[in-house]
PDB file of N, CA and C in Angstrom:
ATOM      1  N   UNK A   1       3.315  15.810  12.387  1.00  0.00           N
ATOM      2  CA  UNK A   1       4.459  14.939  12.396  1.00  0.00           C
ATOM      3  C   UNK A   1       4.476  14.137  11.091  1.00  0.00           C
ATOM      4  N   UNK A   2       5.337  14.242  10.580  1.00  0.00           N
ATOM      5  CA  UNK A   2       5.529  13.197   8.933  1.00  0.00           C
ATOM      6  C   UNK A   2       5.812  11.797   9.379  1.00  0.00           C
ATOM      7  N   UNK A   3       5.212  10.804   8.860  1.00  0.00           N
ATOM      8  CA  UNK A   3       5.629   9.377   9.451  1.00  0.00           C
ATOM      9  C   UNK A   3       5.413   9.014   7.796  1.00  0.00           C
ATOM     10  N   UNK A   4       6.176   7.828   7.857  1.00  0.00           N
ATOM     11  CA  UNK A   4       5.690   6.885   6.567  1.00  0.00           C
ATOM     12  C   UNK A   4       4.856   5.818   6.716  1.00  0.00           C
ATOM     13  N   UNK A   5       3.833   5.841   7.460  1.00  0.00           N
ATOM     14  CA  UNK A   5       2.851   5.172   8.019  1.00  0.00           C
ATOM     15  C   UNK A   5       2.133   4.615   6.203  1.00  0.00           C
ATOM     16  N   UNK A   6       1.975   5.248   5.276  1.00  0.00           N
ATOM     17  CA  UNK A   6       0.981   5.185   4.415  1.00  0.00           C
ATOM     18  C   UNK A   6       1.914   4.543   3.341  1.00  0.00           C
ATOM     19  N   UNK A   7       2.960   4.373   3.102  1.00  0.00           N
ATOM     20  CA  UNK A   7       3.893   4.056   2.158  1.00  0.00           C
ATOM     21  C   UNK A   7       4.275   2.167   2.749  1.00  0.00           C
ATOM     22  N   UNK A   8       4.576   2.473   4.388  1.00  0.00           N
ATOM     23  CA  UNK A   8       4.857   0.759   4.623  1.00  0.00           C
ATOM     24  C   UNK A   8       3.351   0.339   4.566  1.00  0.00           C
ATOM     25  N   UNK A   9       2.321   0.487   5.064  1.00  0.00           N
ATOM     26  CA  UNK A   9       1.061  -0.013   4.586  1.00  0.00           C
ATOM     27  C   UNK A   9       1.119  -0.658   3.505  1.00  0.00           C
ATOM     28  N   UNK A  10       1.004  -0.046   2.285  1.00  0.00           N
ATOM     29  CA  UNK A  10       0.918  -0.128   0.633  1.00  0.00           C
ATOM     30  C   UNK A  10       2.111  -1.236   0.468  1.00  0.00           C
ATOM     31  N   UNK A  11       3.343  -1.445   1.158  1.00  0.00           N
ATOM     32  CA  UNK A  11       4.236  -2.163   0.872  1.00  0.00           C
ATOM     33  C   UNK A  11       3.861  -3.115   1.266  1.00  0.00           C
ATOM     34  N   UNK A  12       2.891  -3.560   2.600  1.00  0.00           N
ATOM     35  CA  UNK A  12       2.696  -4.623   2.348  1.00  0.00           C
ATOM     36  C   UNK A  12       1.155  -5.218   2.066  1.00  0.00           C
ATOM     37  N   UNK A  13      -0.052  -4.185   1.659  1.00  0.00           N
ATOM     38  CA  UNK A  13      -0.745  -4.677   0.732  1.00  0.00           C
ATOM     39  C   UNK A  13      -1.863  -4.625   1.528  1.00  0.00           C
ATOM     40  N   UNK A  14      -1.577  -4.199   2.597  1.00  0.00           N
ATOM     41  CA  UNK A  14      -2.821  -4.529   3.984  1.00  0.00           C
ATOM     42  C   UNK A  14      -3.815  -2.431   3.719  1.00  0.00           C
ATOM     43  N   UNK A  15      -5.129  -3.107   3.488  1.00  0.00           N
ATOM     44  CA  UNK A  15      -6.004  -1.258   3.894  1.00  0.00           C
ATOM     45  C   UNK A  15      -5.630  -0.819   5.355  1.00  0.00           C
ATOM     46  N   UNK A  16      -6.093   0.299   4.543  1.00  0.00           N
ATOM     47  CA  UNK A  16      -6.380   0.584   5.748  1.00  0.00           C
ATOM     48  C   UNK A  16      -7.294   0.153   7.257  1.00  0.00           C
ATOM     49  N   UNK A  17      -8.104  -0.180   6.655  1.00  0.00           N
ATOM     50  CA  UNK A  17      -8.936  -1.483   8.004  1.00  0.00           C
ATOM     51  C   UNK A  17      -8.279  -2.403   8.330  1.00  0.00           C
ATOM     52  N   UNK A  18      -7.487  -2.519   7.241  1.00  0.00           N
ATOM     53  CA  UNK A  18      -6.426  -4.185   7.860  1.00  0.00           C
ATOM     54  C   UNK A  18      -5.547  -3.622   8.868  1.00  0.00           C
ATOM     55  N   UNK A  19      -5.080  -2.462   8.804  1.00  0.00           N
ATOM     56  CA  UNK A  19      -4.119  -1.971   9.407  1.00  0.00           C
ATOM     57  C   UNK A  19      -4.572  -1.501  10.937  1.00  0.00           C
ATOM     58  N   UNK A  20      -5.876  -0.796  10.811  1.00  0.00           N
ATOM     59  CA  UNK A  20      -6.785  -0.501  11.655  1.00  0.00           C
ATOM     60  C   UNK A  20      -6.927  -1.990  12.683  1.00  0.00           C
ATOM     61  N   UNK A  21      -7.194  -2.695  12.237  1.00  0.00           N
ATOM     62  CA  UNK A  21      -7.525  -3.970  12.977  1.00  0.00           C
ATOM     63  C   UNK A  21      -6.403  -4.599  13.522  1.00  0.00           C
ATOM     64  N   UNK A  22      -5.486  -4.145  13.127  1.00  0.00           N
ATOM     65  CA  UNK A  22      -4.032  -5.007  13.992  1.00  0.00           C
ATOM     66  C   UNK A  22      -3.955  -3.970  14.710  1.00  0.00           C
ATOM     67  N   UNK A  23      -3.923  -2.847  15.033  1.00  0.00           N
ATOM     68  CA  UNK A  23      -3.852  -1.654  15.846  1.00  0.00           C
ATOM     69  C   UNK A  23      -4.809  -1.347  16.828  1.00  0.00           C
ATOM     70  N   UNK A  24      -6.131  -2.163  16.388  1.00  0.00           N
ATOM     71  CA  UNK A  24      -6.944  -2.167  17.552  1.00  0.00           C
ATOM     72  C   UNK A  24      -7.668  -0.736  17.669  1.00  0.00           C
ATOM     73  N   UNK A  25      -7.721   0.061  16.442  1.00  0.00           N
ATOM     74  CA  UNK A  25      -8.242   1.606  16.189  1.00  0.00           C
ATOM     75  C   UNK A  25      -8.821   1.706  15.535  1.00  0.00           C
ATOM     76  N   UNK A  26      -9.764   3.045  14.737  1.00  0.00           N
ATOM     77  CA  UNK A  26     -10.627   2.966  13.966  1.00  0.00           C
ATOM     78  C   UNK A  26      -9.812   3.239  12.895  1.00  0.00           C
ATOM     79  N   UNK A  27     -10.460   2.842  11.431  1.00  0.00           N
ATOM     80  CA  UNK A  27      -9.779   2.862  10.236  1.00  0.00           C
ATOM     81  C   UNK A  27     -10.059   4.584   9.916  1.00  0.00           C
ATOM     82  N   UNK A  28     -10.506   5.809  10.281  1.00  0.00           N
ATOM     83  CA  UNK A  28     -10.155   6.730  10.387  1.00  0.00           C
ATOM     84  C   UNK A  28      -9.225   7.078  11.352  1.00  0.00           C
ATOM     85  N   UNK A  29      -8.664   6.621  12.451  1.00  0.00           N
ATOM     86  CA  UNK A  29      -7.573   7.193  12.943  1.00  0.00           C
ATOM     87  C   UNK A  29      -6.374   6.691  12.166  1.00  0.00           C
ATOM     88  N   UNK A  30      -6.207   5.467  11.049  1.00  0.00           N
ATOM     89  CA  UNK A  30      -5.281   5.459  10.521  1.00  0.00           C
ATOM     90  C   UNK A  30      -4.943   6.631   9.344  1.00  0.00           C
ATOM     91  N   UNK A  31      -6.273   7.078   8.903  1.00  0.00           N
ATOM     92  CA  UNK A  31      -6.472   7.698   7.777  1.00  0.00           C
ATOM     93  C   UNK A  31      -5.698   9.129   8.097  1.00  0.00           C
ATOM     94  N   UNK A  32      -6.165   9.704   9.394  1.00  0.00           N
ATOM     95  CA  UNK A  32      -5.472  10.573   9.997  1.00  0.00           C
ATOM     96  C   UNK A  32      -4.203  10.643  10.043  1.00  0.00           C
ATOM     97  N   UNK A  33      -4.295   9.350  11.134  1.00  0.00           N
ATOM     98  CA  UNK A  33      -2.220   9.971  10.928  1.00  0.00           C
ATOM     99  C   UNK A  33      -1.624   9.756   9.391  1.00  0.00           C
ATOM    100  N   UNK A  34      -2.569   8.865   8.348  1.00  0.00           N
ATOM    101  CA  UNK A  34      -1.604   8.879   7.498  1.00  0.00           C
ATOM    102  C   UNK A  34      -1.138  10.682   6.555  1.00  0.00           C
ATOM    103  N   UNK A  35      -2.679  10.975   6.900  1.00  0.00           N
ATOM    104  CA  UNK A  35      -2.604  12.738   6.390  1.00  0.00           C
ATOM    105  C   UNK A  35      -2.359  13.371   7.216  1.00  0.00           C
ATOM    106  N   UNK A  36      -1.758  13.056   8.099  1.00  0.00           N
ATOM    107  CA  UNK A  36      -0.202  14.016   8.679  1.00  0.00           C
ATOM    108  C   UNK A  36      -1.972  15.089   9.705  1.00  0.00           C
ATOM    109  N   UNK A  37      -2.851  14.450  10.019  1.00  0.00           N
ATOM    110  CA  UNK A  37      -3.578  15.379  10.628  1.00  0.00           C
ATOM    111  C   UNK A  37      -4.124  15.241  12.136  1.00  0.00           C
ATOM    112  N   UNK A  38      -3.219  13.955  12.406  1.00  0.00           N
ATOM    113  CA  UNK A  38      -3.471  13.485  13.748  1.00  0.00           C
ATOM    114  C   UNK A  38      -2.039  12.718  13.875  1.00  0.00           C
ATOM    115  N   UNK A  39      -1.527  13.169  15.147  1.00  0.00           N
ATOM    116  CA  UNK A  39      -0.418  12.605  15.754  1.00  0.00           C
ATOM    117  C   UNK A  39      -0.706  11.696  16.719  1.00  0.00           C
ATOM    118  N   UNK A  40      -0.258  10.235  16.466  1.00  0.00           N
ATOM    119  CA  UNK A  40      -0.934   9.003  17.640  1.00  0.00           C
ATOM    120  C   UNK A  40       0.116   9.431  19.014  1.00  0.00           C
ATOM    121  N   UNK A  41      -0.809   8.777  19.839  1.00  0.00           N
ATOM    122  CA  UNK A  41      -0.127   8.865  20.948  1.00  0.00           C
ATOM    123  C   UNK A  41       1.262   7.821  21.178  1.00  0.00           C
ATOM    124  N   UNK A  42       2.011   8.029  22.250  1.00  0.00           N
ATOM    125  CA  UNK A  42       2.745   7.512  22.433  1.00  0.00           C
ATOM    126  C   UNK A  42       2.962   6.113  22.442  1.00  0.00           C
ATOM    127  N   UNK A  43       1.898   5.074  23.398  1.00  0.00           N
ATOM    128  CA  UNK A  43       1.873   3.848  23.169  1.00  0.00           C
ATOM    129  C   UNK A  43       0.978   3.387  21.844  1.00  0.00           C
ATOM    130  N   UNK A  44       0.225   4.083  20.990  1.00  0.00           N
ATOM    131  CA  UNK A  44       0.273   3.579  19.639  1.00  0.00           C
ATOM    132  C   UNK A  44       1.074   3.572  18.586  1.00  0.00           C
ATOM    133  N   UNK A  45       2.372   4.762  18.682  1.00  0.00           N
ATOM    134  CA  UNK A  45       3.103   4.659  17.918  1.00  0.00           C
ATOM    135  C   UNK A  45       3.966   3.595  18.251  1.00  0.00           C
ATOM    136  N   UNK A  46       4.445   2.792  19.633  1.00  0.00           N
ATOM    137  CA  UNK A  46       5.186   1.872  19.912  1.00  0.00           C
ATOM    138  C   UNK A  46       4.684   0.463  19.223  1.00  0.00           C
ATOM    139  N   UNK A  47       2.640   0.160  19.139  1.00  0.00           N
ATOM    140  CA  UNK A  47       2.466  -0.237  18.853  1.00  0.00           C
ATOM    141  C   UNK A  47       2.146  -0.574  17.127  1.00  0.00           C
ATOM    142  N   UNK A  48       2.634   0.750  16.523  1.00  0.00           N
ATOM    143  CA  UNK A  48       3.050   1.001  15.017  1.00  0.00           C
ATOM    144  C   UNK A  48       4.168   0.163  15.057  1.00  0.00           C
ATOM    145  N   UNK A  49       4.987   0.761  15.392  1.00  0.00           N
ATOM    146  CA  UNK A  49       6.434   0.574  15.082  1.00  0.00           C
ATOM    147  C   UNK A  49       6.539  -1.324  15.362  1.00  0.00           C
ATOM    148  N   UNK A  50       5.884  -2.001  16.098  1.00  0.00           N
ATOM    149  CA  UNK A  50       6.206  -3.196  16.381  1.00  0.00           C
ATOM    150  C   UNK A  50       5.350  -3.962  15.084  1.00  0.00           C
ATOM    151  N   UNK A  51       4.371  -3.223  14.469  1.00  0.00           N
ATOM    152  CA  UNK A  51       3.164  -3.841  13.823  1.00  0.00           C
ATOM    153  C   UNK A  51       4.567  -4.283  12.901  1.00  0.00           C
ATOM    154  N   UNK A  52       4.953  -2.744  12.307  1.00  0.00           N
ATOM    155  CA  UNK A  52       6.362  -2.930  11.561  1.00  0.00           C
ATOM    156  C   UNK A  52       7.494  -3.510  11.480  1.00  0.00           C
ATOM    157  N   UNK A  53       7.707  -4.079  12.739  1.00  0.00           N
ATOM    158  CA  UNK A  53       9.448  -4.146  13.356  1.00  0.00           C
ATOM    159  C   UNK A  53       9.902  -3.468  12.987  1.00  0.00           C
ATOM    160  N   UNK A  54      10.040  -2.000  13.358  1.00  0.00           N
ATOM    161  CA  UNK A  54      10.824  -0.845  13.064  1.00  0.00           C
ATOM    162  C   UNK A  54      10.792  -0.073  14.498  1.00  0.00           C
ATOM    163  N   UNK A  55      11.906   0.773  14.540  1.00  0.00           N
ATOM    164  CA  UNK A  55      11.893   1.726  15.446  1.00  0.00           C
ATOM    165  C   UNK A  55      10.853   3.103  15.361  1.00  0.00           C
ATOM    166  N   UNK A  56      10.398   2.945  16.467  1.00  0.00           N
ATOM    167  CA  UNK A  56       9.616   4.765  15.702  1.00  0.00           C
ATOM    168  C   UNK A  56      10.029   5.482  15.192  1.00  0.00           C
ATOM    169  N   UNK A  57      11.516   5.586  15.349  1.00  0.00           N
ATOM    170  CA  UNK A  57      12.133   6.846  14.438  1.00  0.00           C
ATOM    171  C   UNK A  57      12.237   6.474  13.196  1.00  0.00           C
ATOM    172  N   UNK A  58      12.455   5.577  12.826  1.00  0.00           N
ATOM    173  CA  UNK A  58      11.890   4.787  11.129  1.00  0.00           C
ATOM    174  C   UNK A  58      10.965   5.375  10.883  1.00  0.00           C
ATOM    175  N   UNK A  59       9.885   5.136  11.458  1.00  0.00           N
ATOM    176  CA  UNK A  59       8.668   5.871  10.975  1.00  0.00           C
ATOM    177  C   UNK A  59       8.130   6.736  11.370  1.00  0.00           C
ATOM    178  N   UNK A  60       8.524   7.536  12.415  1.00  0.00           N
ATOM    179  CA  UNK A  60       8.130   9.025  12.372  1.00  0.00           C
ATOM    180  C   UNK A  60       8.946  10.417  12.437  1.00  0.00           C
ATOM    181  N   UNK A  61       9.171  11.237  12.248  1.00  0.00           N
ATOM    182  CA  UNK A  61       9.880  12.782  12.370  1.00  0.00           C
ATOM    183  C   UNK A  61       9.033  13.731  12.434  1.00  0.00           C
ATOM    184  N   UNK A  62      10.041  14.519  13.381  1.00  0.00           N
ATOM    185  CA  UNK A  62       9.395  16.003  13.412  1.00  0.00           C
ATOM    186  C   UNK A  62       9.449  16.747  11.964  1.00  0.00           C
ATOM    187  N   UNK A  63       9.969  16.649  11.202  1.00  0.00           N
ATOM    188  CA  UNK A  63      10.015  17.439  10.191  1.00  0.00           C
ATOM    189  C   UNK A  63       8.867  16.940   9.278  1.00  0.00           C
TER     190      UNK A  63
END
């Protein structure tokens, strides 16, 4: 699944552990989904999308 998980990160300046730690996951499962090699589950992507205030579909697609 392509998300822009790794691009809003960088926008706002936070690692990946920072990111990891508001998510409550390991800083390799961020690393993952950011290389498109692990798809989060459902209530973590809700809890993406809120980290963001964005809709999931903001940040993720099937394509």
């Amino acid at each position: 699944m392509k998300n822009l998980l790794r691009e809003l990160r960088a926008q706002r300046g936070w690692s990946q552990t920072e990111l990891a730690e508001r998510l409550k996951v390991s800083r390799q499962t961020i690393n993952a989904i950011e290389n498109e090699r692990y798809d989060p589950s459902l209530p973590l992507a809700f809890d993406i999308a809120k980290v963001f205030e964005m809709p999931i579909e903001a940040i993720f697609s099937a394509e």
